[in-house]
C-alpha atoms as a PDB file:
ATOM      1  CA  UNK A   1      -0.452   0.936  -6.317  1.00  0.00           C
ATOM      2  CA  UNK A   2       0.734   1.723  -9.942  1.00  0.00           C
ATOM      3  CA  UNK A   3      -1.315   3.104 -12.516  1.00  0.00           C
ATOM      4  CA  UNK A   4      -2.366   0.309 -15.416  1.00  0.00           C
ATOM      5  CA  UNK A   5      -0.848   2.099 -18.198  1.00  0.00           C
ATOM      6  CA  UNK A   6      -2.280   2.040 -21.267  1.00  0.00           C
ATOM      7  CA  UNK A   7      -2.109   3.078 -25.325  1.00  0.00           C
ATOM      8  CA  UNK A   8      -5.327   5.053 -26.786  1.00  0.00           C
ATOM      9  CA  UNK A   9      -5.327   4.032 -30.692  1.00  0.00           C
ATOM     10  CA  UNK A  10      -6.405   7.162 -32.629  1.00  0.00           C
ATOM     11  CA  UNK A  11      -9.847   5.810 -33.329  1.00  0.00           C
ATOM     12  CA  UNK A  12     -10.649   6.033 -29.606  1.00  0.00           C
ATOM     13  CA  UNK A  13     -10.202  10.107 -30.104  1.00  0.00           C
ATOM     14  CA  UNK A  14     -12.022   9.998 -32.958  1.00  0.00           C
ATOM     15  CA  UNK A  15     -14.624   8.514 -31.788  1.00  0.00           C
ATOM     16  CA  UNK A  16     -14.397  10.701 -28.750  1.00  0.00           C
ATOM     17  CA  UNK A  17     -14.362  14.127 -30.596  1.00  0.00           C
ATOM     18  CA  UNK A  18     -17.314  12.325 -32.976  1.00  0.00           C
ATOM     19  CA  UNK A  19     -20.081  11.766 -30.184  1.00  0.00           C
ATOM     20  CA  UNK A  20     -19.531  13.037 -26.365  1.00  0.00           C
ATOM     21  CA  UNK A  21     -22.212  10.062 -25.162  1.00  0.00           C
ATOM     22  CA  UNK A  22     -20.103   7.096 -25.670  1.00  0.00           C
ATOM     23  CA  UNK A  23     -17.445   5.331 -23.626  1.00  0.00           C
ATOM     24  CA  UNK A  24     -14.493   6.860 -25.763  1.00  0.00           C
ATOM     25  CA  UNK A  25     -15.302  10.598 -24.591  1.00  0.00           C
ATOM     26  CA  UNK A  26     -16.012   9.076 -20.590  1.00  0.00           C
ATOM     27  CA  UNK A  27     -12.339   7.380 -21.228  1.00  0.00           C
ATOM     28  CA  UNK A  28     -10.894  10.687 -22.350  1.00  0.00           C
ATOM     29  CA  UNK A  29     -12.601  12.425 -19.792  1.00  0.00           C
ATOM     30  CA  UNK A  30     -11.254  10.396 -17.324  1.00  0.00           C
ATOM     31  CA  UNK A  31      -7.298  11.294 -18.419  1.00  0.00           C
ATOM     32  CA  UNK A  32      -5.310  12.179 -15.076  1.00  0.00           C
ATOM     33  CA  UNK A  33      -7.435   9.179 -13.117  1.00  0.00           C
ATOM     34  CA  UNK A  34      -4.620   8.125 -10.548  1.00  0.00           C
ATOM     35  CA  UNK A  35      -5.765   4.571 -11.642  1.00  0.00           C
ATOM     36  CA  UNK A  36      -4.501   4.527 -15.339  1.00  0.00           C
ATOM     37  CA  UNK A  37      -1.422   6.360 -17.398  1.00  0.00           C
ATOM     38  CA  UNK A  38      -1.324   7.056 -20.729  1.00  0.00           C
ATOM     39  CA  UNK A  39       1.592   6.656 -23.042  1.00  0.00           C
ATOM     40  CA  UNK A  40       2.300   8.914 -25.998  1.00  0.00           C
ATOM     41  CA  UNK A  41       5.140   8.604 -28.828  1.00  0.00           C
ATOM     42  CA  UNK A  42       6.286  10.866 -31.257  1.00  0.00           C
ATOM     43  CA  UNK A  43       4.689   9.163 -33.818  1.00  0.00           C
ATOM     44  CA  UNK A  44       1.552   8.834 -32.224  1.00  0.00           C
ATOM     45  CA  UNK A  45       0.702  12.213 -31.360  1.00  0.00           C
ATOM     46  CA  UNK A  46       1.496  12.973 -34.823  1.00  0.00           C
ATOM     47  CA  UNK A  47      -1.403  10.644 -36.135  1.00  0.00           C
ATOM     48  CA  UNK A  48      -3.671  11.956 -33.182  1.00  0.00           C
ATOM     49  CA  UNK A  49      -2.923  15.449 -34.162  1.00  0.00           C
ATOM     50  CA  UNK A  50      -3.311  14.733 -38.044  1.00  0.00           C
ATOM     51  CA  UNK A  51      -6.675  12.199 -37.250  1.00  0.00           C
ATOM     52  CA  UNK A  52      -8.661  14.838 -35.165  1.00  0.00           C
ATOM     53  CA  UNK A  53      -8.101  17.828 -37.732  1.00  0.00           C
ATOM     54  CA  UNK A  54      -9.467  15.610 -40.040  1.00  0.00           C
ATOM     55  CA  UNK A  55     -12.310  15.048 -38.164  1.00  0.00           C
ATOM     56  CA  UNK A  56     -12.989  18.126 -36.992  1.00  0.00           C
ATOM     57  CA  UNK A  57     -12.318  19.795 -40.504  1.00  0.00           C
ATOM     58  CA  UNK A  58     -15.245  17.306 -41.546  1.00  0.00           C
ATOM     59  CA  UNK A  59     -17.602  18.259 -38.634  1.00  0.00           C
ATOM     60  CA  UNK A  60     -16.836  22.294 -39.623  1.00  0.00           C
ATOM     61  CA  UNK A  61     -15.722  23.053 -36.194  1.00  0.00           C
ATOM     62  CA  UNK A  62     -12.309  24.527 -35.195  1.00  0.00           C
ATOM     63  CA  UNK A  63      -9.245  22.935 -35.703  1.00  0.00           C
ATOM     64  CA  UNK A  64      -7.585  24.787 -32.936  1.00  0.00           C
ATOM     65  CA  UNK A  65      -9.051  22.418 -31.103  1.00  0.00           C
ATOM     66  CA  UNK A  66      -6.939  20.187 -32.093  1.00  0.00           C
ATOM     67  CA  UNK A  67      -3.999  21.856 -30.794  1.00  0.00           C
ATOM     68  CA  UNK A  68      -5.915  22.077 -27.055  1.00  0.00           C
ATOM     69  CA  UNK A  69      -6.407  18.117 -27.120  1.00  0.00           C
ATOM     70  CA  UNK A  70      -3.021  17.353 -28.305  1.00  0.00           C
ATOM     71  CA  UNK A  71      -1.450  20.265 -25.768  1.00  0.00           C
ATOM     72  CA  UNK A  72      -3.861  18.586 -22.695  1.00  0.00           C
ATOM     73  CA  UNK A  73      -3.051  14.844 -24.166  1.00  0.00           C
ATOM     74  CA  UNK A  74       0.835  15.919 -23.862  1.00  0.00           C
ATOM     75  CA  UNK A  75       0.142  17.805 -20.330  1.00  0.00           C
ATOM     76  CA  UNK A  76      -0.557  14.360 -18.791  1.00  0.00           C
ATOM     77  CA  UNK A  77       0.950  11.175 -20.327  1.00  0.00           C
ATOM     78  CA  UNK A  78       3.991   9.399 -20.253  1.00  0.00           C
ATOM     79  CA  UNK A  79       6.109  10.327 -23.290  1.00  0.00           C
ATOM     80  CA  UNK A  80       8.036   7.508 -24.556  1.00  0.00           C
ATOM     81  CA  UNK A  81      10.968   7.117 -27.430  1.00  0.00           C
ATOM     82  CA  UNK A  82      11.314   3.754 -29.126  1.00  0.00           C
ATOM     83  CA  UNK A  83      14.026   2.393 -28.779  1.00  0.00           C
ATOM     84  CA  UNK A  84      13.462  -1.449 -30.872  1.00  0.00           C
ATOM     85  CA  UNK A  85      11.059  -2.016 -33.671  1.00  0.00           C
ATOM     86  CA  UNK A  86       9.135  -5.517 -33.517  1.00  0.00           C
ATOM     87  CA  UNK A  87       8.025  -5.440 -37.496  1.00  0.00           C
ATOM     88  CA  UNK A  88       6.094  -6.518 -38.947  1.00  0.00           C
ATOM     89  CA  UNK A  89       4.025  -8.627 -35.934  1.00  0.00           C
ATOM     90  CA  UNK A  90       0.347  -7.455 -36.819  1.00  0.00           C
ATOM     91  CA  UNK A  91      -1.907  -8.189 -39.555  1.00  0.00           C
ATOM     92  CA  UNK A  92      -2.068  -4.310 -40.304  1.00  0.00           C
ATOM     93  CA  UNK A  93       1.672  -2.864 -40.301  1.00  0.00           C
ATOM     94  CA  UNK A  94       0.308   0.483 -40.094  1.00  0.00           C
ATOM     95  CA  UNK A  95      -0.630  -0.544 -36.375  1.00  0.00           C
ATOM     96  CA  UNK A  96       3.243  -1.896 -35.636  1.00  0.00           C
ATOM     97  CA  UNK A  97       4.137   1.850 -33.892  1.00  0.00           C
ATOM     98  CA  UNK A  98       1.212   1.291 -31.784  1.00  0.00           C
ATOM     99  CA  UNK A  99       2.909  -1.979 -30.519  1.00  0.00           C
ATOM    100  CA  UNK A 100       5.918  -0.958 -29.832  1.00  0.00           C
ATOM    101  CA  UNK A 101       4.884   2.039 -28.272  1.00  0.00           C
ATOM    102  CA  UNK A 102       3.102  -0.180 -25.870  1.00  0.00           C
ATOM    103  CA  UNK A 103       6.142  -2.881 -25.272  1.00  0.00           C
ATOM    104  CA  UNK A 104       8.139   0.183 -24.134  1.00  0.00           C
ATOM    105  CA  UNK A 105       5.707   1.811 -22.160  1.00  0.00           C
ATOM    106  CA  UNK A 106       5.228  -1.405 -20.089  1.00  0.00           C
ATOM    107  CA  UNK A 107       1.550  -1.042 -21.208  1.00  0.00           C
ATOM    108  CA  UNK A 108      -0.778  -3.704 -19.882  1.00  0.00           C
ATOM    109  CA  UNK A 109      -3.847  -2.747 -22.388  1.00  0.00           C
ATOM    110  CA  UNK A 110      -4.352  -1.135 -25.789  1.00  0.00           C
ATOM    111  CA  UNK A 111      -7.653   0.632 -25.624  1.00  0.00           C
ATOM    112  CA  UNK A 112      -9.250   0.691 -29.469  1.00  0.00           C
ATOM    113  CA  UNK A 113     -11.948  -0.316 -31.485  1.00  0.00           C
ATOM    114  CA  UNK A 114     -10.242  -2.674 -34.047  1.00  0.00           C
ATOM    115  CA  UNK A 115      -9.344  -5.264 -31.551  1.00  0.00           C
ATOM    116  CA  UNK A 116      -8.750  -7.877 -34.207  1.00  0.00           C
ATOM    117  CA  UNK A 117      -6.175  -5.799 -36.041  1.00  0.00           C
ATOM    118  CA  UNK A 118      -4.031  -6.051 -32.460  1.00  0.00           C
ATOM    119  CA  UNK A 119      -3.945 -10.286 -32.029  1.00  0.00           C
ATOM    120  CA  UNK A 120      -0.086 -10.424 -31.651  1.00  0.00           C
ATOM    121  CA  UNK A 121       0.105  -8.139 -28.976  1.00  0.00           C
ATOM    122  CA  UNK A 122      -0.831 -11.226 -26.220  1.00  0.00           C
ATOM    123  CA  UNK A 123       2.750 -12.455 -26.913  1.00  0.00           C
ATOM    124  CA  UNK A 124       3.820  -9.440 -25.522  1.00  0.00           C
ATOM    125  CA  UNK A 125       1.622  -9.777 -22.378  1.00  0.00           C
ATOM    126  CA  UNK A 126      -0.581  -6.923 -23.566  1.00  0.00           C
ATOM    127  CA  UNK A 127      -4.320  -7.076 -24.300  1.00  0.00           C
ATOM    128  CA  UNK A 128      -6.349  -5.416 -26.812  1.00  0.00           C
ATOM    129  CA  UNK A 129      -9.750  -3.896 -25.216  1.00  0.00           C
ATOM    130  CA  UNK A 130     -12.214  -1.309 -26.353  1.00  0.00           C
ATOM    131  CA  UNK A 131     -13.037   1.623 -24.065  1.00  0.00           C
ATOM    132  CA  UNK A 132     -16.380   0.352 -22.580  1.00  0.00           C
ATOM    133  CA  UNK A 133     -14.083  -3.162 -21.639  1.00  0.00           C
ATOM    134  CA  UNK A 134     -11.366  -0.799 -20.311  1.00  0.00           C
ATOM    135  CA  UNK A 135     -13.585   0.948 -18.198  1.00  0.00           C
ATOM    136  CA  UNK A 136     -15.164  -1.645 -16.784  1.00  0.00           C
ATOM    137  CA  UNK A 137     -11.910  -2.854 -15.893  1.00  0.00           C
ATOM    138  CA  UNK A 138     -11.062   0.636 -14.052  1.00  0.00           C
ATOM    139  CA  UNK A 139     -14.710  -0.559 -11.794  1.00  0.00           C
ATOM    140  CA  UNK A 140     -12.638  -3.332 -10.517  1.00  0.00           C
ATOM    141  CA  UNK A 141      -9.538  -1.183  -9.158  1.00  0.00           C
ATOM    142  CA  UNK A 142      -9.063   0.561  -5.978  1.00  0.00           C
END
């Protein structure tokens, strides 16, 4: 069977690096799981990158750590170059690289918190879910 492959927005890390009880650091714990792939862009891992030194420059902890996450992040996922740009399709254009980076990756599912902000991606056959939906969803699969 093929691995659902997915697109982590940044506030999924985020969220991850902010509290290790909730379902965004089980997610990103569960990287490399032969059920699910995910997809990285250039872009992307820029915003990752930029969005946990941020966060961990607030917290006062490292931001070599940082570098680790992106380094394991790129270690695993599929790396992906966009080729067509579908903007602007959703109601915050800031998200638009997260859609495309999902048309080309084939992704089934963007996994984030702001749901809402991602309502055109079901013409694309792709769905919106939050971590705790997503894995719930991975409970289902073999």
């Amino acid at each position: 069977m093929e691995p659902i492959q997915v697109v982590v927005d940044t506030n999924v890390l985020v969220a991850a690096v902010r509290s290790s009880n909730g379902a965004s650091n089980k997610l990103l714990l569960g990287i490399g799981d032969p059920r699910w792939e995910i997809n990285i862009s250039t872009a992307l891992l820029l915003e990752y990158e930029s969005a946990l030194k941020r966060t961990l420059k607030e917290q006062g902890r490292p931001l070599a750590l940082a570098d680790e996450a992106v380094d394991g992040m790129l270690s695993v996922a599929r790396r992906q170059n966009i080729a067509v740009r579908y903007r602007p399709i959703l109601s915050d254009p800031g998200d638009d690289f997260v859609l495309e980076l999902a048309v080309e990756a084939g992704a089934a599912y963007v996994i984030t918190f702001n749901t809402k902000d991602f309502k055109g991606l079901n013409r694309f056959g792709i769905h919106a879910v939050r971590p705790s939906e997503f894995l719930k969803i991975l409970e289902g699969c073999p």
